[in-house]
PDB file of N, CA and C in Angstrom:
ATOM      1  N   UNK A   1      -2.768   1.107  16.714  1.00  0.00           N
ATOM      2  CA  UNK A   1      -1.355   0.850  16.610  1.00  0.00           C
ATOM      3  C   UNK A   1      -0.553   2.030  17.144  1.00  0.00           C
ATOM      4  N   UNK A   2      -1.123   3.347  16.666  1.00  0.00           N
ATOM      5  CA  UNK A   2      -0.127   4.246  17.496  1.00  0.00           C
ATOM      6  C   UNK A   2      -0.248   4.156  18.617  1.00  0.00           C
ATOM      7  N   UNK A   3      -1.202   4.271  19.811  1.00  0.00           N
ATOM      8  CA  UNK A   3      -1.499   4.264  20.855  1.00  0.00           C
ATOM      9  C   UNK A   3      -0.362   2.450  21.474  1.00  0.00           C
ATOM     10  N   UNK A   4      -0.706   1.706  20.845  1.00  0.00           N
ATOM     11  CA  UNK A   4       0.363   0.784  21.292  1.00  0.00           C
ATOM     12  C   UNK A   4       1.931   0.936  21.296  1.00  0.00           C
ATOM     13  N   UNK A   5       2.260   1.852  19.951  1.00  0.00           N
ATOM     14  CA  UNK A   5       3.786   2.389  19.641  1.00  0.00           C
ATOM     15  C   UNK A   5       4.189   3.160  20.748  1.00  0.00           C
ATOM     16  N   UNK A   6       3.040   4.506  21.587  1.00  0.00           N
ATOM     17  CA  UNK A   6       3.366   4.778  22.581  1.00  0.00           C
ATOM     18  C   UNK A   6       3.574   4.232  24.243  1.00  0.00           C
ATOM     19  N   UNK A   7       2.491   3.441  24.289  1.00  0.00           N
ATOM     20  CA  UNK A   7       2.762   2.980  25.517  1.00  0.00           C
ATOM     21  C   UNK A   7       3.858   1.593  24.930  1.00  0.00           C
ATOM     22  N   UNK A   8       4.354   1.611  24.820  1.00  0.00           N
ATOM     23  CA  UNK A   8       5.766   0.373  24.936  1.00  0.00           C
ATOM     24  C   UNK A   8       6.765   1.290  24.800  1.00  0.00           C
ATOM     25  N   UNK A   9       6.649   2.844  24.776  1.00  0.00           N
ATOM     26  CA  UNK A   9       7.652   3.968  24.379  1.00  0.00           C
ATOM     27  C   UNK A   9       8.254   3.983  23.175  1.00  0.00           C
ATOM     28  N   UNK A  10       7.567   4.095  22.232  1.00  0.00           N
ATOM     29  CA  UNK A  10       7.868   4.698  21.163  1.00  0.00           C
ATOM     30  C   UNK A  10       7.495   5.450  20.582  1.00  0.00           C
ATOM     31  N   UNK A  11       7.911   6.293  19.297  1.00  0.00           N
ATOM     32  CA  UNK A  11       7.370   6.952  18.508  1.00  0.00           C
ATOM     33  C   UNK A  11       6.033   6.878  18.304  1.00  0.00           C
ATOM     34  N   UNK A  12       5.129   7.882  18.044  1.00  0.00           N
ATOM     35  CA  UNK A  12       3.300   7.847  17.983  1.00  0.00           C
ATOM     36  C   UNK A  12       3.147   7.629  16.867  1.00  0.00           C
ATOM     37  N   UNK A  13       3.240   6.360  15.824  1.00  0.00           N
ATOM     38  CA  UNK A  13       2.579   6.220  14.656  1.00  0.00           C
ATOM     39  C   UNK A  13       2.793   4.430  14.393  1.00  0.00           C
ATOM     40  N   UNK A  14       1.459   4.203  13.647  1.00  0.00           N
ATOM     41  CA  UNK A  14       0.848   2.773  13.658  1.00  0.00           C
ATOM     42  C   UNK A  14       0.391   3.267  12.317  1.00  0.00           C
ATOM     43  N   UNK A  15       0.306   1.781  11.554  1.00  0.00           N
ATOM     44  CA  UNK A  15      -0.385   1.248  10.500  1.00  0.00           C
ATOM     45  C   UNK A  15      -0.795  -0.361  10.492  1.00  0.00           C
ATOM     46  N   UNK A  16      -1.725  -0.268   9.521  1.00  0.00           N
ATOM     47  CA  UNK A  16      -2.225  -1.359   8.985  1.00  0.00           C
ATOM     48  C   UNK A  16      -2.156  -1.938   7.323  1.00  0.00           C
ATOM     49  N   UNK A  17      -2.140  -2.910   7.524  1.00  0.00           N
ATOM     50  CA  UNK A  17      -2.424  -3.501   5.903  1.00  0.00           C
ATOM     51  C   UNK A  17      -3.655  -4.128   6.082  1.00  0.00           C
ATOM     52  N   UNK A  18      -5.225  -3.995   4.737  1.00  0.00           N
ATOM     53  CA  UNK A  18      -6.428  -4.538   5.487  1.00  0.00           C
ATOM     54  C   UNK A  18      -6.069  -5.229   3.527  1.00  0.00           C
ATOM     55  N   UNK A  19      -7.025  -5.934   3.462  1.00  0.00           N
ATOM     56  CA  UNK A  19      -7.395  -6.745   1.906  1.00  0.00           C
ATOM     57  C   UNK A  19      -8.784  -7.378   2.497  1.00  0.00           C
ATOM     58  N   UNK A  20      -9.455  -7.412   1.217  1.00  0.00           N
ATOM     59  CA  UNK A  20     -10.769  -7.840   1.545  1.00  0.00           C
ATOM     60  C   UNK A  20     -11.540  -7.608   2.849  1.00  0.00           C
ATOM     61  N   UNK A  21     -11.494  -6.513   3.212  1.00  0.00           N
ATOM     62  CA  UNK A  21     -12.216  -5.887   4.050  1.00  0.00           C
ATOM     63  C   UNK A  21     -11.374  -6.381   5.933  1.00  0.00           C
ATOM     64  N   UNK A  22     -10.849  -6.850   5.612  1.00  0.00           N
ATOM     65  CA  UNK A  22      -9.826  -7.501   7.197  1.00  0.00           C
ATOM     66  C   UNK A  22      -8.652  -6.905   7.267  1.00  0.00           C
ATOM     67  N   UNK A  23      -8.187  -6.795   8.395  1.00  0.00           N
ATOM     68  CA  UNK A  23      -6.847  -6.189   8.837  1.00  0.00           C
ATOM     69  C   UNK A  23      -5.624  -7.660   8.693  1.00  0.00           C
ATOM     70  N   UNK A  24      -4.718  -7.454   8.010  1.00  0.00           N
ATOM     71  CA  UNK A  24      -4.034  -8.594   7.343  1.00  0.00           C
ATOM     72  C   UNK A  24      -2.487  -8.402   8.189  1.00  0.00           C
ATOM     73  N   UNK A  25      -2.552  -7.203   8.307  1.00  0.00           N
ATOM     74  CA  UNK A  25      -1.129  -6.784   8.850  1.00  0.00           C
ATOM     75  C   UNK A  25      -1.523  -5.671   9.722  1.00  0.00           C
ATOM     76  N   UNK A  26      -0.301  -5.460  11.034  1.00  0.00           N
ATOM     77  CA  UNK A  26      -0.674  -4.336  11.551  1.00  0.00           C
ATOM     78  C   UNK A  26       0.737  -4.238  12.193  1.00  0.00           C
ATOM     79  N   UNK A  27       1.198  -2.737  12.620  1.00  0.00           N
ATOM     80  CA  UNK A  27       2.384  -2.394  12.888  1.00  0.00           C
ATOM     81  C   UNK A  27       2.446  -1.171  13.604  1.00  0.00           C
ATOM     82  N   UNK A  28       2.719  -0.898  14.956  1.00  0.00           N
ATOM     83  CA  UNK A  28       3.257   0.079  15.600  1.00  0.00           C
ATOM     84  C   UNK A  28       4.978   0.233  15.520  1.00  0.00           C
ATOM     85  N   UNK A  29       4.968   1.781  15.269  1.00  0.00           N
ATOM     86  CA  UNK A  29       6.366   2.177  15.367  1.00  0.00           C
ATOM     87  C   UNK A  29       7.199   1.411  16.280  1.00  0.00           C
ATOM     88  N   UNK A  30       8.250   0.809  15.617  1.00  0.00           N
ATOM     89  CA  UNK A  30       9.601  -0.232  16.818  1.00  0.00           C
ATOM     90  C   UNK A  30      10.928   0.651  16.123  1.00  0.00           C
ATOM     91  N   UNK A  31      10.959   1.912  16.048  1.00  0.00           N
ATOM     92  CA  UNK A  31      11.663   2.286  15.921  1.00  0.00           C
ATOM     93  C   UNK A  31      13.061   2.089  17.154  1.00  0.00           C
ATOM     94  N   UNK A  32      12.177   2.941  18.043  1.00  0.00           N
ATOM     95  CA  UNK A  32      13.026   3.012  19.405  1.00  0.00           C
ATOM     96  C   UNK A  32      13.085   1.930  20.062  1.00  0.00           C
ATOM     97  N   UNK A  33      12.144   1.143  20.234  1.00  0.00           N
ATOM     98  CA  UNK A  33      12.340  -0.027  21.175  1.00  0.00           C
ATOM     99  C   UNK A  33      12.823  -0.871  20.366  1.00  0.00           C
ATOM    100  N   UNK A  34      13.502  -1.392  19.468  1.00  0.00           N
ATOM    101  CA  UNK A  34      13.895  -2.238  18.958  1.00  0.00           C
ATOM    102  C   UNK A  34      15.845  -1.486  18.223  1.00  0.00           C
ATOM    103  N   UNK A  35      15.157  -0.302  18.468  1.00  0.00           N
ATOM    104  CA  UNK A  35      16.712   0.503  17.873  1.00  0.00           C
ATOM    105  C   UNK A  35      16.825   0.059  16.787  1.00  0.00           C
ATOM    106  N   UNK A  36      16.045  -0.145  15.573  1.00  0.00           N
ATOM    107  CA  UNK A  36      15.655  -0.355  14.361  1.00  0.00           C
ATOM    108  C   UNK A  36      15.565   0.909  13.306  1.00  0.00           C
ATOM    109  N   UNK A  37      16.194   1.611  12.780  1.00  0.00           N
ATOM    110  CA  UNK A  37      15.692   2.945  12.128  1.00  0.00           C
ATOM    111  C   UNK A  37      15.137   2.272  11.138  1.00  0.00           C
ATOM    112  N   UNK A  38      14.641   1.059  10.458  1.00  0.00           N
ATOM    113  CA  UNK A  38      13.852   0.532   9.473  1.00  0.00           C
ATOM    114  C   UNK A  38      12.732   0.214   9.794  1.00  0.00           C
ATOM    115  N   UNK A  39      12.070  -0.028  11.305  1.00  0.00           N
ATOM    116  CA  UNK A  39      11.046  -0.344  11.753  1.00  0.00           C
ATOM    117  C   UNK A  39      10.373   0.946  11.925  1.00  0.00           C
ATOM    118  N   UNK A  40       9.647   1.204  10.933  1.00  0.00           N
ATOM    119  CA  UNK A  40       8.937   2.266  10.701  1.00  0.00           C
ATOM    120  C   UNK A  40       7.510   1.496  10.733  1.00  0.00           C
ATOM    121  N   UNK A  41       6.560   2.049  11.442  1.00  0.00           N
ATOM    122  CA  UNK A  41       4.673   1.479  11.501  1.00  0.00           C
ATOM    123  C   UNK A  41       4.739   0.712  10.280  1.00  0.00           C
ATOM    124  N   UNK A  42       5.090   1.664   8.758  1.00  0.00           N
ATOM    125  CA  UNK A  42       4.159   1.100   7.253  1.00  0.00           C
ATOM    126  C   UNK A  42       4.590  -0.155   7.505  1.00  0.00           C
ATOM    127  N   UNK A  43       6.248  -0.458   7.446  1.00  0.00           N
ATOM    128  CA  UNK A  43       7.133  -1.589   6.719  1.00  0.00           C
ATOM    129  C   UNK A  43       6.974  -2.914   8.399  1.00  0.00           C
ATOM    130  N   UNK A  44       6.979  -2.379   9.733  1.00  0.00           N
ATOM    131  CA  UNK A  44       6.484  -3.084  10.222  1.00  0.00           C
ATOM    132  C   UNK A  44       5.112  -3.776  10.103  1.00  0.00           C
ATOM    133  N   UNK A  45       3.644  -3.397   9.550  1.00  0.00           N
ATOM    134  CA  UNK A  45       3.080  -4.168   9.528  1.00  0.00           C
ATOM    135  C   UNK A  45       2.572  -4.971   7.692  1.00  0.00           C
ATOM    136  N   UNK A  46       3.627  -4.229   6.698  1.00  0.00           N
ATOM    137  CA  UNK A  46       4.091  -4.976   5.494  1.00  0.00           C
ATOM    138  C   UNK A  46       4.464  -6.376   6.065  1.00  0.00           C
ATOM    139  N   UNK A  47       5.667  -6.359   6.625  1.00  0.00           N
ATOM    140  CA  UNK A  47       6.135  -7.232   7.034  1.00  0.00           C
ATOM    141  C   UNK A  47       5.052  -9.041   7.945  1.00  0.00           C
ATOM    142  N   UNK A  48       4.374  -7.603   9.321  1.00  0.00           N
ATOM    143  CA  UNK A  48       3.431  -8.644   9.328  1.00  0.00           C
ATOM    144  C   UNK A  48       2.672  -9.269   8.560  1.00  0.00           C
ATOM    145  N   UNK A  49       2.378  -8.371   7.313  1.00  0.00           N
ATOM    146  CA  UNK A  49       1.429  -9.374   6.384  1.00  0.00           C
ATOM    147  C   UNK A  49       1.901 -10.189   5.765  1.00  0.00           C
ATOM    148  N   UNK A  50       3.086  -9.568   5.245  1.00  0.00           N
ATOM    149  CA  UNK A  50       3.828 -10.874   4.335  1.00  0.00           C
ATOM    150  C   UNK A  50       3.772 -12.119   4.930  1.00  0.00           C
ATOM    151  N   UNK A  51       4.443 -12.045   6.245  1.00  0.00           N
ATOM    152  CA  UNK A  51       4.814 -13.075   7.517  1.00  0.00           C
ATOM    153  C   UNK A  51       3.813 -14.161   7.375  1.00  0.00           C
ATOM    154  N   UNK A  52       2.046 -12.965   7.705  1.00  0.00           N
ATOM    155  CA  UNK A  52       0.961 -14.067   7.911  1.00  0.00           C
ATOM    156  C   UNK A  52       0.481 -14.937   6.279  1.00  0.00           C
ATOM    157  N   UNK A  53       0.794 -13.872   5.348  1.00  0.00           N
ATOM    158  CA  UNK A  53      -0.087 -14.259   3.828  1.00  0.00           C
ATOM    159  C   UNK A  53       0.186 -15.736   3.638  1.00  0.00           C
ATOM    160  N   UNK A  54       1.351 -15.960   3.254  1.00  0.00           N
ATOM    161  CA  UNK A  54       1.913 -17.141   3.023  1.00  0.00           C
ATOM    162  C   UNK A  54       1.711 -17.208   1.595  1.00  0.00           C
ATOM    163  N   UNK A  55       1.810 -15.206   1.293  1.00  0.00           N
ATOM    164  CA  UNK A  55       2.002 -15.061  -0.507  1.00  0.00           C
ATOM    165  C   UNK A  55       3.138 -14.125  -0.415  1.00  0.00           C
ATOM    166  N   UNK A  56       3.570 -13.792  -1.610  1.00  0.00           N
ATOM    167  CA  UNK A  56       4.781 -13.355  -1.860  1.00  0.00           C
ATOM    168  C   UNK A  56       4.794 -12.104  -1.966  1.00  0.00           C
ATOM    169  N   UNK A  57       3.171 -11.550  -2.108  1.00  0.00           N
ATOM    170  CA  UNK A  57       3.055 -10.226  -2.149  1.00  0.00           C
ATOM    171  C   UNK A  57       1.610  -9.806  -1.574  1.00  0.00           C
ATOM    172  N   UNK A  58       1.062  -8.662  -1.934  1.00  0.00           N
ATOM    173  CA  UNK A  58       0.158  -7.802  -1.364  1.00  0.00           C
ATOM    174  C   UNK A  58      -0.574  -7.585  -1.975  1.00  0.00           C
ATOM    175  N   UNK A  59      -0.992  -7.976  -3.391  1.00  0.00           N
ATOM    176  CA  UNK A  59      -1.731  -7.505  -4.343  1.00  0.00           C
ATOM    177  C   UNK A  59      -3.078  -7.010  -3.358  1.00  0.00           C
ATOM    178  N   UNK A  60      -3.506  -6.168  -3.991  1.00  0.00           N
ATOM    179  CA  UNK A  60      -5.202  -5.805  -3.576  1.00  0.00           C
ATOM    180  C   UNK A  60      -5.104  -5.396  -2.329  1.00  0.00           C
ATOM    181  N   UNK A  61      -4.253  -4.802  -1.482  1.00  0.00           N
ATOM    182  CA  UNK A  61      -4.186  -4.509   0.285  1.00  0.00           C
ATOM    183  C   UNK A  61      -4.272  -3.389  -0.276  1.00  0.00           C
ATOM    184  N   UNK A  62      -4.476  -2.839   1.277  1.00  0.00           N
ATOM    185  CA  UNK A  62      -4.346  -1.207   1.070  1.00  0.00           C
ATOM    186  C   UNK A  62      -3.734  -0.887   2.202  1.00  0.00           C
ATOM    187  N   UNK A  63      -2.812   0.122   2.325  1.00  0.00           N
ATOM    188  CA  UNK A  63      -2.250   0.398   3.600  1.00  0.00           C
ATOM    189  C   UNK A  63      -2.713   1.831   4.080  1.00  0.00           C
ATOM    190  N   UNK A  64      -3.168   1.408   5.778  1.00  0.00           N
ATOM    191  CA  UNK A  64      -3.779   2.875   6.338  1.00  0.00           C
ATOM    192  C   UNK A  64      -2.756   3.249   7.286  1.00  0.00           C
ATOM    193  N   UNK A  65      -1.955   4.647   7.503  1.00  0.00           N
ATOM    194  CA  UNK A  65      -1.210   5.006   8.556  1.00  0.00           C
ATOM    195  C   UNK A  65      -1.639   6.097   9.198  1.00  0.00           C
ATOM    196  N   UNK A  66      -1.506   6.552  10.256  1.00  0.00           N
ATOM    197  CA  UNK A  66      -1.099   7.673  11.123  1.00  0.00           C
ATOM    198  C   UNK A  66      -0.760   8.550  10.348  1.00  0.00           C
ATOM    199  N   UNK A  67       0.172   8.221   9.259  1.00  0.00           N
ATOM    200  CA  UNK A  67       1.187   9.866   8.974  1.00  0.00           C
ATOM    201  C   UNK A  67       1.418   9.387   7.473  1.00  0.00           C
ATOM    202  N   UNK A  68       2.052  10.561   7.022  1.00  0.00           N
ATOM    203  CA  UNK A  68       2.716   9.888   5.501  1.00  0.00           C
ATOM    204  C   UNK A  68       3.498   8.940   5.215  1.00  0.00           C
ATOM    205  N   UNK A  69       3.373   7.989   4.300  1.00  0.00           N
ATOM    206  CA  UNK A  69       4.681   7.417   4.805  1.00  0.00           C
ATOM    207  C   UNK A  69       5.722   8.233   4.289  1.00  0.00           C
ATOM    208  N   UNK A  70       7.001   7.790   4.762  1.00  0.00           N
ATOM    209  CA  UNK A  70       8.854   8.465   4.293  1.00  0.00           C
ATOM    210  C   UNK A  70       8.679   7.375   3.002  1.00  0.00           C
ATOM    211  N   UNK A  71       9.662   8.090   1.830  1.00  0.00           N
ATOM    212  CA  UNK A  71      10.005   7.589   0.964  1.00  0.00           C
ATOM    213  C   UNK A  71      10.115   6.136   0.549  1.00  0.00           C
ATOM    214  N   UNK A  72      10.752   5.686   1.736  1.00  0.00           N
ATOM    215  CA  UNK A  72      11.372   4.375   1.880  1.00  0.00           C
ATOM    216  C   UNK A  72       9.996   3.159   2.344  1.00  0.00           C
ATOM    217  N   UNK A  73       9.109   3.469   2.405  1.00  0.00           N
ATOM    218  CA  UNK A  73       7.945   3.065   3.336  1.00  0.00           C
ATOM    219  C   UNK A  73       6.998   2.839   1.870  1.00  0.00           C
ATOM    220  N   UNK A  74       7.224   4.133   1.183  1.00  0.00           N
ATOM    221  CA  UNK A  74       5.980   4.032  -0.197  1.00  0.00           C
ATOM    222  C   UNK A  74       6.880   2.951  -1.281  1.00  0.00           C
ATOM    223  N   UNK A  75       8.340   2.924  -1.087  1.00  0.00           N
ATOM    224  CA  UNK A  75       8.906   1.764  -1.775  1.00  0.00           C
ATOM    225  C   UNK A  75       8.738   0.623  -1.270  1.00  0.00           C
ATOM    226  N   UNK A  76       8.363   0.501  -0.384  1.00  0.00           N
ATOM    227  CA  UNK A  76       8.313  -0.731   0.566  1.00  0.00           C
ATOM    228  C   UNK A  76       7.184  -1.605  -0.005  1.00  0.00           C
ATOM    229  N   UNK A  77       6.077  -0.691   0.116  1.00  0.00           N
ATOM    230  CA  UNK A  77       4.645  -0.872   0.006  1.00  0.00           C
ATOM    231  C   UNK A  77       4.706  -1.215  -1.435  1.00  0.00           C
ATOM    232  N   UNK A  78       4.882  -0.279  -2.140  1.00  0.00           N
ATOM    233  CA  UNK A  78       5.430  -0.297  -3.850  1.00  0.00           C
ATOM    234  C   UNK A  78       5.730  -2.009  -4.273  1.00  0.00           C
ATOM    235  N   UNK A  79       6.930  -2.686  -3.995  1.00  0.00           N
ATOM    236  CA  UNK A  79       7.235  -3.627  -3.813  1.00  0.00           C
ATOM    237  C   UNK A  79       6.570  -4.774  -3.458  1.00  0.00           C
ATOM    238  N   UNK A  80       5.918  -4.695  -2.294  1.00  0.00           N
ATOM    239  CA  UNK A  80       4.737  -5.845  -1.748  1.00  0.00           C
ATOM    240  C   UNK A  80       4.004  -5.665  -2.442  1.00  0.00           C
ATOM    241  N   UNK A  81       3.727  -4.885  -3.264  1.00  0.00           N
ATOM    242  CA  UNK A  81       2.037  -4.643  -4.094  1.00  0.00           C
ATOM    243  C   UNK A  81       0.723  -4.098  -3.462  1.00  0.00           C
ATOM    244  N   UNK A  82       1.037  -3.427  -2.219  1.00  0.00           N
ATOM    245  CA  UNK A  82      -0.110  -2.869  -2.012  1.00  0.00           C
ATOM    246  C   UNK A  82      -0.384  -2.151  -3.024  1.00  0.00           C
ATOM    247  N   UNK A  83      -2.153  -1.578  -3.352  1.00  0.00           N
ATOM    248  CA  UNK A  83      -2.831  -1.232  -4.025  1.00  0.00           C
ATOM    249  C   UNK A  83      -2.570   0.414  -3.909  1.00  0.00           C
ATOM    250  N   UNK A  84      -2.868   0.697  -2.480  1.00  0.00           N
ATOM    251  CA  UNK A  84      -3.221   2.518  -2.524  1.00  0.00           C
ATOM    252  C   UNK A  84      -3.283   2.390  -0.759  1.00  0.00           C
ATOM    253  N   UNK A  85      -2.863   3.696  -0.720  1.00  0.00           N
ATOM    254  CA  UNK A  85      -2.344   4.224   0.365  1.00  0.00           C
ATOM    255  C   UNK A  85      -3.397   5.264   1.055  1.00  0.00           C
ATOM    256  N   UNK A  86      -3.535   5.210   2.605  1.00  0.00           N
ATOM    257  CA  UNK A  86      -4.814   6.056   3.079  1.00  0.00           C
ATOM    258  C   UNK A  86      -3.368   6.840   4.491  1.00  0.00           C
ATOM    259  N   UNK A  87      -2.988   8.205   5.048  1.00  0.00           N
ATOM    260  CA  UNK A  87      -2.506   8.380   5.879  1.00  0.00           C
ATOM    261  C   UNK A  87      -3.712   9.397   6.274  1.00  0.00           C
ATOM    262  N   UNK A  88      -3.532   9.249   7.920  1.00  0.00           N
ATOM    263  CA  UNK A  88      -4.020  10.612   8.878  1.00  0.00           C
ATOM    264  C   UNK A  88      -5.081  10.271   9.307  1.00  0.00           C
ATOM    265  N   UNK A  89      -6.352  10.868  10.521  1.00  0.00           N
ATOM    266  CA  UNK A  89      -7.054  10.919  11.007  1.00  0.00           C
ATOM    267  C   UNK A  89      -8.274  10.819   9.764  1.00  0.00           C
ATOM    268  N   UNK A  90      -8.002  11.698   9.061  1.00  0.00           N
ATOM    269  CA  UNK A  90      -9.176  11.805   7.709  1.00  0.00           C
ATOM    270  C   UNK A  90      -8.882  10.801   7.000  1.00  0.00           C
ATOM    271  N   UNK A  91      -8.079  10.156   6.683  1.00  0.00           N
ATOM    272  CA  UNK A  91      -8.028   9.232   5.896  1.00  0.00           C
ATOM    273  C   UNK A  91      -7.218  10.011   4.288  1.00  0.00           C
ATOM    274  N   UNK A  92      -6.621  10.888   4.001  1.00  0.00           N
ATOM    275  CA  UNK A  92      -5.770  11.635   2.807  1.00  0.00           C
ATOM    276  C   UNK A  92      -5.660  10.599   2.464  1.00  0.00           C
ATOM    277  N   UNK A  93      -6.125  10.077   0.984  1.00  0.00           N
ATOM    278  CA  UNK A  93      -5.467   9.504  -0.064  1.00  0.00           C
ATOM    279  C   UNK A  93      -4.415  10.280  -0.453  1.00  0.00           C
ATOM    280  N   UNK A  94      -3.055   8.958  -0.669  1.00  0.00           N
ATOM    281  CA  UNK A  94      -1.741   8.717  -0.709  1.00  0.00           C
ATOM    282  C   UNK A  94      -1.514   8.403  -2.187  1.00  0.00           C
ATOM    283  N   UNK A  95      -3.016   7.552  -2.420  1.00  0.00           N
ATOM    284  CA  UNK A  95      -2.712   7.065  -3.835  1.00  0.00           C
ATOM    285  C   UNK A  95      -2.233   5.989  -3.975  1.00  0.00           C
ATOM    286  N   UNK A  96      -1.221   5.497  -5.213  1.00  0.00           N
ATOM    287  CA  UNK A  96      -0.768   4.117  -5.287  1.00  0.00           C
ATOM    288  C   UNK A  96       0.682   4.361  -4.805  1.00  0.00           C
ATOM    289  N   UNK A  97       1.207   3.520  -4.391  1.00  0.00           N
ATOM    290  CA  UNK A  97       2.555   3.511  -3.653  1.00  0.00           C
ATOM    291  C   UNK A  97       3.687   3.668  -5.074  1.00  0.00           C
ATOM    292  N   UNK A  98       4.666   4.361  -5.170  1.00  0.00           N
ATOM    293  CA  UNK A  98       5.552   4.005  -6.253  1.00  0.00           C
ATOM    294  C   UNK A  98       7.229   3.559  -5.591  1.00  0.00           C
ATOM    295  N   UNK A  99       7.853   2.662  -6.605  1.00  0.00           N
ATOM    296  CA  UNK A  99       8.749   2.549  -6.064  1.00  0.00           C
ATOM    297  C   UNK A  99      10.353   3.526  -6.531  1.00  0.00           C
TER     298      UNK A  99
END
């Protein structure tokens, strides 16, 4: 996802939402190309999951990013019900999202 956020010119950071071992959601930064300051990687591919679930929430996902999320991103997540949070190359547990 980052590598896609960059080549369409944007910001370098991507996430995913996976549950039961599958990628459920996924989201490159649309910050810039969309001129969105809410389209941040996390909440863009929240969004995709919600979109695809055809549930109301996230229970049991876990969200993996590029970077930390910003405040607004761990409320995001918080909200949908993801479970726990993985950012960075190593994988840093984030923990559970709070809102």
């Amino acid at each position: 996802m980052r590598r896609e956020a960059v080549a369409a010119g944007d910001q370098s950071y991507g996430a995913v939402v996976v549950r039961d071992g599958e990628i459920i959601g996924w989201g490159p930064s649309r910050v810039v190309v969309d001129r969105n300051s809410n389209a941040h990687a996390e909440r863009v591919a929240i969004w995709d999951a919600l979109n695809k679930g055809g549930s109301p929430g996230l229970a049991g996902a876990v969200l993996y990013s590029t970077s930390r999320a910003c405040p607004v991103c761990k409320a995001a997540a918080a909200r949908a019900g993801i479970s726990r949070m993985y950012w960075g190359a190593k994988g840093a547990v984030a923990g559970t999202p709070k809102g």
